[in-house]
C-alpha atoms as a PDB file:
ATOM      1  CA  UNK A   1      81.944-261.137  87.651  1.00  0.00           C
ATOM      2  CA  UNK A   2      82.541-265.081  87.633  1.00  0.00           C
ATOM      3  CA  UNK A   3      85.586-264.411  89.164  1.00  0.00           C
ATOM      4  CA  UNK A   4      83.827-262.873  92.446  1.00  0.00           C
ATOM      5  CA  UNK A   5      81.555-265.580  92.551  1.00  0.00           C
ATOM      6  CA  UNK A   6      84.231-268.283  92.298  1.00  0.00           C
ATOM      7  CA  UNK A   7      86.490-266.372  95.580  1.00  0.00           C
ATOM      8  CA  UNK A   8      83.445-265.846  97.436  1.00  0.00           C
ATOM      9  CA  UNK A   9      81.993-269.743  96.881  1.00  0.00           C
ATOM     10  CA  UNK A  10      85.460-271.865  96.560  1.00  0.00           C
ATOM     11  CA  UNK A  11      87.106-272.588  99.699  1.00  0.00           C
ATOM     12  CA  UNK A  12      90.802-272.338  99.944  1.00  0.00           C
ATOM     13  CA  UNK A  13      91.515-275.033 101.727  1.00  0.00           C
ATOM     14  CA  UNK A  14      90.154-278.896 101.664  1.00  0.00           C
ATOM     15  CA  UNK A  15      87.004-279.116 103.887  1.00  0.00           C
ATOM     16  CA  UNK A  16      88.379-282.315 105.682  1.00  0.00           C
ATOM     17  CA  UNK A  17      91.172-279.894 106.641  1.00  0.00           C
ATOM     18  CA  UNK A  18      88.837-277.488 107.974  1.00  0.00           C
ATOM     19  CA  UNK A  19      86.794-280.122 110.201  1.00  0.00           C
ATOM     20  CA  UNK A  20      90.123-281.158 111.786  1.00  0.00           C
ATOM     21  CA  UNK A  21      91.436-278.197 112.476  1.00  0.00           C
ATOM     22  CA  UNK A  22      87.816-277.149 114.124  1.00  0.00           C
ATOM     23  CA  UNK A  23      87.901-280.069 116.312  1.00  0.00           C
ATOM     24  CA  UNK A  24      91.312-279.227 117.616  1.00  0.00           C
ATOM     25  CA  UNK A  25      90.680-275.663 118.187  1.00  0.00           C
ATOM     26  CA  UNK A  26      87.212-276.642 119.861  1.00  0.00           C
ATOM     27  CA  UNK A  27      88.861-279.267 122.568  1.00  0.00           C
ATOM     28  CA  UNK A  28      92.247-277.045 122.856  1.00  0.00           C
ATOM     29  CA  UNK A  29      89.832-274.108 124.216  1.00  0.00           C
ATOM     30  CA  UNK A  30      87.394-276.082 126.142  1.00  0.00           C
ATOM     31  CA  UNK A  31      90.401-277.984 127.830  1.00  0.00           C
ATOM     32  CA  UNK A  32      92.385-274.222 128.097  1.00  0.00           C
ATOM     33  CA  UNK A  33      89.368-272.486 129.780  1.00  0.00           C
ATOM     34  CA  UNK A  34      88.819-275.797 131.966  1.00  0.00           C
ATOM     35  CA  UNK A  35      92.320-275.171 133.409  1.00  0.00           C
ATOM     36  CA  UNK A  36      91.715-271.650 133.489  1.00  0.00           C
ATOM     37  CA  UNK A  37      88.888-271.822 136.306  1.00  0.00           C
ATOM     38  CA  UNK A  38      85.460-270.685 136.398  1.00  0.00           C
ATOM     39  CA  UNK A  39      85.719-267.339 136.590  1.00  0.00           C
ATOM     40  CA  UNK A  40      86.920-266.860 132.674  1.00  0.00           C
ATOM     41  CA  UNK A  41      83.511-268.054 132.028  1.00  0.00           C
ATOM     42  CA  UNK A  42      81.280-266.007 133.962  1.00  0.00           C
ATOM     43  CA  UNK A  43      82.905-263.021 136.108  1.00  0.00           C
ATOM     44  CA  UNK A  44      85.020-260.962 133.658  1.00  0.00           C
ATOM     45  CA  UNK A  45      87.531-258.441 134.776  1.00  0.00           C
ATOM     46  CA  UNK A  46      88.268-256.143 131.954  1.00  0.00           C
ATOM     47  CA  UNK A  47      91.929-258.544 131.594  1.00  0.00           C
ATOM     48  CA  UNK A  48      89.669-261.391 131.446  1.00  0.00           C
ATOM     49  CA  UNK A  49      87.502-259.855 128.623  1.00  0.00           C
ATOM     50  CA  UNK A  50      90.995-259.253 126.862  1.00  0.00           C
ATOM     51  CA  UNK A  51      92.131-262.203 126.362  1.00  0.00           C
ATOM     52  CA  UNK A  52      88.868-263.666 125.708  1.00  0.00           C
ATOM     53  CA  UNK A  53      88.422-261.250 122.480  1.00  0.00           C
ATOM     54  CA  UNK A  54      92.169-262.312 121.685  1.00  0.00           C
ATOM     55  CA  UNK A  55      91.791-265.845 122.001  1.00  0.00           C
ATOM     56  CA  UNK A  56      88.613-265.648 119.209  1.00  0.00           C
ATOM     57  CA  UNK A  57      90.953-263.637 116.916  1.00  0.00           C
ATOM     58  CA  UNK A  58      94.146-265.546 117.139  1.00  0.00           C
ATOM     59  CA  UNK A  59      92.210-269.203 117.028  1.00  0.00           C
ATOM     60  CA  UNK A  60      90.194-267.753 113.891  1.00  0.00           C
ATOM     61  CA  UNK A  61      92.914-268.438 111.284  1.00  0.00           C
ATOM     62  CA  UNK A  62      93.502-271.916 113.202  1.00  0.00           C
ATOM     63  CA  UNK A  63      89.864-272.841 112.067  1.00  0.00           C
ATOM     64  CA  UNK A  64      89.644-271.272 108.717  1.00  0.00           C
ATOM     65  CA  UNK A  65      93.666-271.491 107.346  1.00  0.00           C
ATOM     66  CA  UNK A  66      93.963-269.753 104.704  1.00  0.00           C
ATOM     67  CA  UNK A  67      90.525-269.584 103.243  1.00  0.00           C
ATOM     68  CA  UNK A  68      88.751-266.271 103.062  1.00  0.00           C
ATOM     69  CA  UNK A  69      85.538-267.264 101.361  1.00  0.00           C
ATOM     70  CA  UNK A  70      81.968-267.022 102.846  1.00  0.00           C
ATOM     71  CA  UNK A  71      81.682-270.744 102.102  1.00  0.00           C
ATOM     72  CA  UNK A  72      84.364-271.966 103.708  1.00  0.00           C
ATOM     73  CA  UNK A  73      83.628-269.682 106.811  1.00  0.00           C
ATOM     74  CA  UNK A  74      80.138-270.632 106.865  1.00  0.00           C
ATOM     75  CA  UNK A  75      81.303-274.409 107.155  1.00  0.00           C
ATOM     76  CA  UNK A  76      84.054-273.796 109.804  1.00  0.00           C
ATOM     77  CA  UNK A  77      81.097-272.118 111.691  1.00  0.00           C
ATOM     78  CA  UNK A  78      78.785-274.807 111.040  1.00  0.00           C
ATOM     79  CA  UNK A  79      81.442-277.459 112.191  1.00  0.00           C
ATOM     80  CA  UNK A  80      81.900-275.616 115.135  1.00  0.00           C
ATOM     81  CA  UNK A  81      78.026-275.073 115.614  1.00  0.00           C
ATOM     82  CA  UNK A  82      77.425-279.030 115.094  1.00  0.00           C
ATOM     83  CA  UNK A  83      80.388-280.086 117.172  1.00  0.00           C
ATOM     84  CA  UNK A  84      79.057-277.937 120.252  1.00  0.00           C
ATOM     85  CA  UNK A  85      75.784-279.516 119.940  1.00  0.00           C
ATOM     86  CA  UNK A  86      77.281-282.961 119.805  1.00  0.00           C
ATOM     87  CA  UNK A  87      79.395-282.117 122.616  1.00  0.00           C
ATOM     88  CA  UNK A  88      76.646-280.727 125.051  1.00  0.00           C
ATOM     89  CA  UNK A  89      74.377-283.874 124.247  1.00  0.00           C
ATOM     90  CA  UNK A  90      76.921-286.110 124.791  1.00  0.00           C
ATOM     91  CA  UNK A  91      77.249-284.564 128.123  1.00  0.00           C
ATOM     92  CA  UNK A  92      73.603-284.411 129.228  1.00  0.00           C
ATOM     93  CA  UNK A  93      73.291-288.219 128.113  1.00  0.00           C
ATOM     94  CA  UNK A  94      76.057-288.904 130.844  1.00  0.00           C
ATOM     95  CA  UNK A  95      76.265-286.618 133.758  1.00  0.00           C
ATOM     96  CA  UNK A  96      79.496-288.555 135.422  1.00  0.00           C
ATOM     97  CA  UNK A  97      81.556-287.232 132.066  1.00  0.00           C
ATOM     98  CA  UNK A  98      79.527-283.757 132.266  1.00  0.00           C
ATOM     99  CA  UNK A  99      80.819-283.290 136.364  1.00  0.00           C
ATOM    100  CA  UNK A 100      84.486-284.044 135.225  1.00  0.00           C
ATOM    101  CA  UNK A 101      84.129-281.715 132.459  1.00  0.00           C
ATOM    102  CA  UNK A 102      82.344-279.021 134.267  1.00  0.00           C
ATOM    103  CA  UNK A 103      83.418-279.524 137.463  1.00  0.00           C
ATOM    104  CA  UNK A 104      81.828-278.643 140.373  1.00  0.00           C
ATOM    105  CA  UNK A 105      80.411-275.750 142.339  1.00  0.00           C
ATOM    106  CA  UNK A 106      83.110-273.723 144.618  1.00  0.00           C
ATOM    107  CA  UNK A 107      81.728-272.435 148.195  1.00  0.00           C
ATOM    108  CA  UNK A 108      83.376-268.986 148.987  1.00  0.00           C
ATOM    109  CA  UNK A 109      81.328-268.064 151.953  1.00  0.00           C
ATOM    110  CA  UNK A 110      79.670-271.017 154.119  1.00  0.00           C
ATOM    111  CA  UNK A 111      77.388-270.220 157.245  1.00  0.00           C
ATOM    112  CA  UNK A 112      78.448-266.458 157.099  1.00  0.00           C
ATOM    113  CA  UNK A 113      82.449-266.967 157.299  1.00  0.00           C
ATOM    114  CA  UNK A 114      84.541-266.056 153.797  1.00  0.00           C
ATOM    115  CA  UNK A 115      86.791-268.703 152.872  1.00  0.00           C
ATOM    116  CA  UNK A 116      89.763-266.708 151.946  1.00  0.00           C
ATOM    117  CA  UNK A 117      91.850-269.687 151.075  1.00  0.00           C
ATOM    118  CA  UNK A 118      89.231-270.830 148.434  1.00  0.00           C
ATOM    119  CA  UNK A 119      88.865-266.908 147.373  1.00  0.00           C
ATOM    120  CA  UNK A 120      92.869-267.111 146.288  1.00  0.00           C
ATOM    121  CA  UNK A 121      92.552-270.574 144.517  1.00  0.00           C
ATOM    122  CA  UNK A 122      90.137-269.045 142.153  1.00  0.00           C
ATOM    123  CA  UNK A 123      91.389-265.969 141.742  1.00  0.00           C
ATOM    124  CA  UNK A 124      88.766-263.906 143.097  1.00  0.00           C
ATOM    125  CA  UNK A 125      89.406-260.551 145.653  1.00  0.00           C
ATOM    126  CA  UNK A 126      87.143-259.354 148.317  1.00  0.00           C
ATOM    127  CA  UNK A 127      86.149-256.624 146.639  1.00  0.00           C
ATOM    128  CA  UNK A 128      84.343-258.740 143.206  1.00  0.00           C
ATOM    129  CA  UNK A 129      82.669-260.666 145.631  1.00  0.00           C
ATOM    130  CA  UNK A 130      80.866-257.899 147.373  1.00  0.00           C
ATOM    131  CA  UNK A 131      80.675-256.068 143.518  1.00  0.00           C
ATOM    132  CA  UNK A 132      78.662-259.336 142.399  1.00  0.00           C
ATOM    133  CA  UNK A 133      76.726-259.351 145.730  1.00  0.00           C
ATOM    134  CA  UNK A 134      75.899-255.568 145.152  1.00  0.00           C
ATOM    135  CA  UNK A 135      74.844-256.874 141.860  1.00  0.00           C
ATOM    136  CA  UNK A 136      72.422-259.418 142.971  1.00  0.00           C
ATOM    137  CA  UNK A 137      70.945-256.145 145.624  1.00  0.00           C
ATOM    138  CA  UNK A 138      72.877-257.524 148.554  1.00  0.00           C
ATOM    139  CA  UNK A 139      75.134-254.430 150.043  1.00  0.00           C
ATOM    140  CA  UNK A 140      76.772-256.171 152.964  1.00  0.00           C
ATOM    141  CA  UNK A 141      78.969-259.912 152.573  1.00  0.00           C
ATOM    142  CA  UNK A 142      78.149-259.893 156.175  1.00  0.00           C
ATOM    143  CA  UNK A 143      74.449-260.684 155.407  1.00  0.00           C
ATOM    144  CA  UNK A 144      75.420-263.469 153.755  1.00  0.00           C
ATOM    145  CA  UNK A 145      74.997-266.745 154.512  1.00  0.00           C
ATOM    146  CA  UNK A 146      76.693-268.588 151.634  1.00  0.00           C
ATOM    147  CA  UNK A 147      78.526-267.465 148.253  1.00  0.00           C
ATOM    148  CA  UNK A 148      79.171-270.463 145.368  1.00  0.00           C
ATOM    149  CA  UNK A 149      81.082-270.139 142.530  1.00  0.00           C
ATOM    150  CA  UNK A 150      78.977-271.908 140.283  1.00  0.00           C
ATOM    151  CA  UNK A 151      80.064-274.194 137.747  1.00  0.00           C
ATOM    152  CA  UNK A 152      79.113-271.753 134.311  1.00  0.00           C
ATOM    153  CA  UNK A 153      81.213-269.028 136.113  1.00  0.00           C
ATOM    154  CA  UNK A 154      78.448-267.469 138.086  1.00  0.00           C
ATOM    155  CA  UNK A 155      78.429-266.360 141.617  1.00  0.00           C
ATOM    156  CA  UNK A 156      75.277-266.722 143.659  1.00  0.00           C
ATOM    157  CA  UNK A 157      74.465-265.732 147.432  1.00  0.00           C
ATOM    158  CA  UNK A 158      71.913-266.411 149.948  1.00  0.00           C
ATOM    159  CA  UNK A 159      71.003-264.325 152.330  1.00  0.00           C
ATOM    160  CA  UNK A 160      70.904-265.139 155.845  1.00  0.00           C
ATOM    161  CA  UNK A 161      67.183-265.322 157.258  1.00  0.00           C
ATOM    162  CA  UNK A 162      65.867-263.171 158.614  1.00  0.00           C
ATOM    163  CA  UNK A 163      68.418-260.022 158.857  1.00  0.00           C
ATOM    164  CA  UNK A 164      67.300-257.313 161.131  1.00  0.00           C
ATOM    165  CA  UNK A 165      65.695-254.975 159.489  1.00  0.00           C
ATOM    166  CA  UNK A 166      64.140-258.546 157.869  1.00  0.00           C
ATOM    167  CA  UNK A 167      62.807-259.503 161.006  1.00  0.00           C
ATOM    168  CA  UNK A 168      61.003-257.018 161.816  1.00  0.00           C
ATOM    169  CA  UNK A 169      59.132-256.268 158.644  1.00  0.00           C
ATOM    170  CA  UNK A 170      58.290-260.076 158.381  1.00  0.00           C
ATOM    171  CA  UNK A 171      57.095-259.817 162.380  1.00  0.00           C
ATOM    172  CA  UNK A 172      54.975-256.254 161.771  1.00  0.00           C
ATOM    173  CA  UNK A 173      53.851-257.528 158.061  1.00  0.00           C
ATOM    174  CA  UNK A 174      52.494-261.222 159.853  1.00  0.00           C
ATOM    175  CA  UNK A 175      50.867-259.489 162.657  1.00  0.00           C
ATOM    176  CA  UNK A 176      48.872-257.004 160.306  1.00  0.00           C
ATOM    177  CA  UNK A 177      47.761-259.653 158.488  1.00  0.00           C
ATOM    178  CA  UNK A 178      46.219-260.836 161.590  1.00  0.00           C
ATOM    179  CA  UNK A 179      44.840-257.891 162.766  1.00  0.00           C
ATOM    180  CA  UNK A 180      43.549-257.521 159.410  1.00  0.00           C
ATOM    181  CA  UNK A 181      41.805-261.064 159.315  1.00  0.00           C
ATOM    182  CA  UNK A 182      40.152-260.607 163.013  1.00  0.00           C
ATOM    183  CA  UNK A 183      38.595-256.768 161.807  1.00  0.00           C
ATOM    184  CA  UNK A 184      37.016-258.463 158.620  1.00  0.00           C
ATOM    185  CA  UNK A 185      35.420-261.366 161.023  1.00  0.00           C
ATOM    186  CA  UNK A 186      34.351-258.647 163.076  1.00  0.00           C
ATOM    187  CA  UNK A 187      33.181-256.632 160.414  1.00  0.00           C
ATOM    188  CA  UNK A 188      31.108-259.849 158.837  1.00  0.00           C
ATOM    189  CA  UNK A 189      29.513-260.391 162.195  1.00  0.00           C
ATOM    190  CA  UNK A 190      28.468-257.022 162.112  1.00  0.00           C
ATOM    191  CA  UNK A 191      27.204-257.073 158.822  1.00  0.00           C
ATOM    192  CA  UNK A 192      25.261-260.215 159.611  1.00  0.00           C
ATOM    193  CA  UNK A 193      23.960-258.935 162.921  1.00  0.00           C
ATOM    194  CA  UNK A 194      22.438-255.847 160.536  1.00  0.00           C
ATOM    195  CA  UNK A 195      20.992-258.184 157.751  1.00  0.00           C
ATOM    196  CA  UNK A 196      19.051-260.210 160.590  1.00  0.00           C
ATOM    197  CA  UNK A 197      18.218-257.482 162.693  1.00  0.00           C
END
C-alpha cells in the first residue's frame, strides 16, 4: 500500500525541470498559434480541431517528462495555470506588448465589398464566412456591411441599415407608434370632455 502512495505522490522528475520545460512549451505554442493566424483560435474546421487535440497530446510529455504521478501533474498544471495568469496580466498592464502579441483585428468585408485578397491571407473561403454569418442569423454576405476577423479568432458582422424588408418594418412600426400616440390623446380628451360634462 506505501508503495501506491509513494508512485502516486513522488514526482519522477525534478520540479525545476518541470517549470522549465512548462515555460518552453507555454511560449513555443503561444508563438506557434501566433504564426498560425487567428482562425486556429476561434473558427475551427474539423483539420483545425485535429491538430489542436494533437498538439495537447504530443506537448503533454514535453511538460510532464517522464513523470506519471498526480503530483507532479498537478504541478505542471499549476505552472501552466500560474504562468497564463502572469502572462495575461502582464499584458493588460501594457497594451502596446498585448497589440504585438495579439495582433490586430482583420476586415474581410468593408462597406459591403468582400476583400478576397485578405480572405486568402487568412485562410478563410467564401463559404465559412457566410456559415459564420448564418451563425450570427444573417443569411445573405450581401447584407453585410462589414465582416472582422477579430483578434481571439472570432468573426463578427454588421448589418447594413436599414435592409429592405428593414426599412419598411422600421417605417410601418414608427408610424403606428404615432398613430397610436395621437388615438390615446384623442381618447384622453374624450375622457376628459365626459368627466366635465
Amino acid at each position: 500500500m506505501h508503495a501506491i502512495w509513494t508512485d502516486i505522490l513522488t514526482p519522477g522528475v525534478p520540479l525545476l525541470d518541470k517549470v522549465i520545460r512548462t515555460v518552453v512549451v507555454y511560449v513555443f505554442l503561444l508563438v506557434g498559434l501566433r504564426l498560425c493566424g487567428k482562425r486556429e483560435l476561434g473558427q475551427l474546421n474539423p483539420f483545425d480541431l485535429v491538430v489542436l487535440l494533437v498538439l495537447s497530446n504530443t506537448v503533454q510529455n514535453a511538460i510532464i517528462g517522464n513523470d506519471n504521478s498526480l503530483l507532479g501533474g498537478i504541478f505542471g498544471a499549476t505552472v501552466l495555470l500560474a504562468l497564463n495568469y502572469g502572462v495575461v496580466r502582464f499584458l493588460f498592464l501594457h497594451p502596446r506588448l498585448d497589440r504585438i502579441a495579439e495582433g490586430r483585428e482583420v476586415v474581410l468585408i468593408r462597406d459591403g465589398k468582400l476583400l478576397e485578397s485578405r480572405l486568402r491571407r487568412e485562410l478563410i473561403t467564401r463559404s465559412e464566412l457566410a456559415s459564420a454569418a448564418r451563425k450570427q442569423g444573417i443569411d445573405d454576405l450581401g447584407t453585410v456591411d462589414c465582416a472582422r476577423l477579430e483578434v481571439g479568432g472570432t468573426l463578427t458582422f454588421a448589418v447594413k441599415h436599414p435592409t429592405g424588408e428593414e426599412g419598411w418594418h422600421d417605417m410601418i412600426t414608427k408610424r403606428m407608434d404615432r398613430l397610436e400616440g395621437k388615438v390615446e390623446r384623442v381618447l384622453d380628451e374624450l375622457r376628459a370632455r365626459r368627466e366635465s360634462a
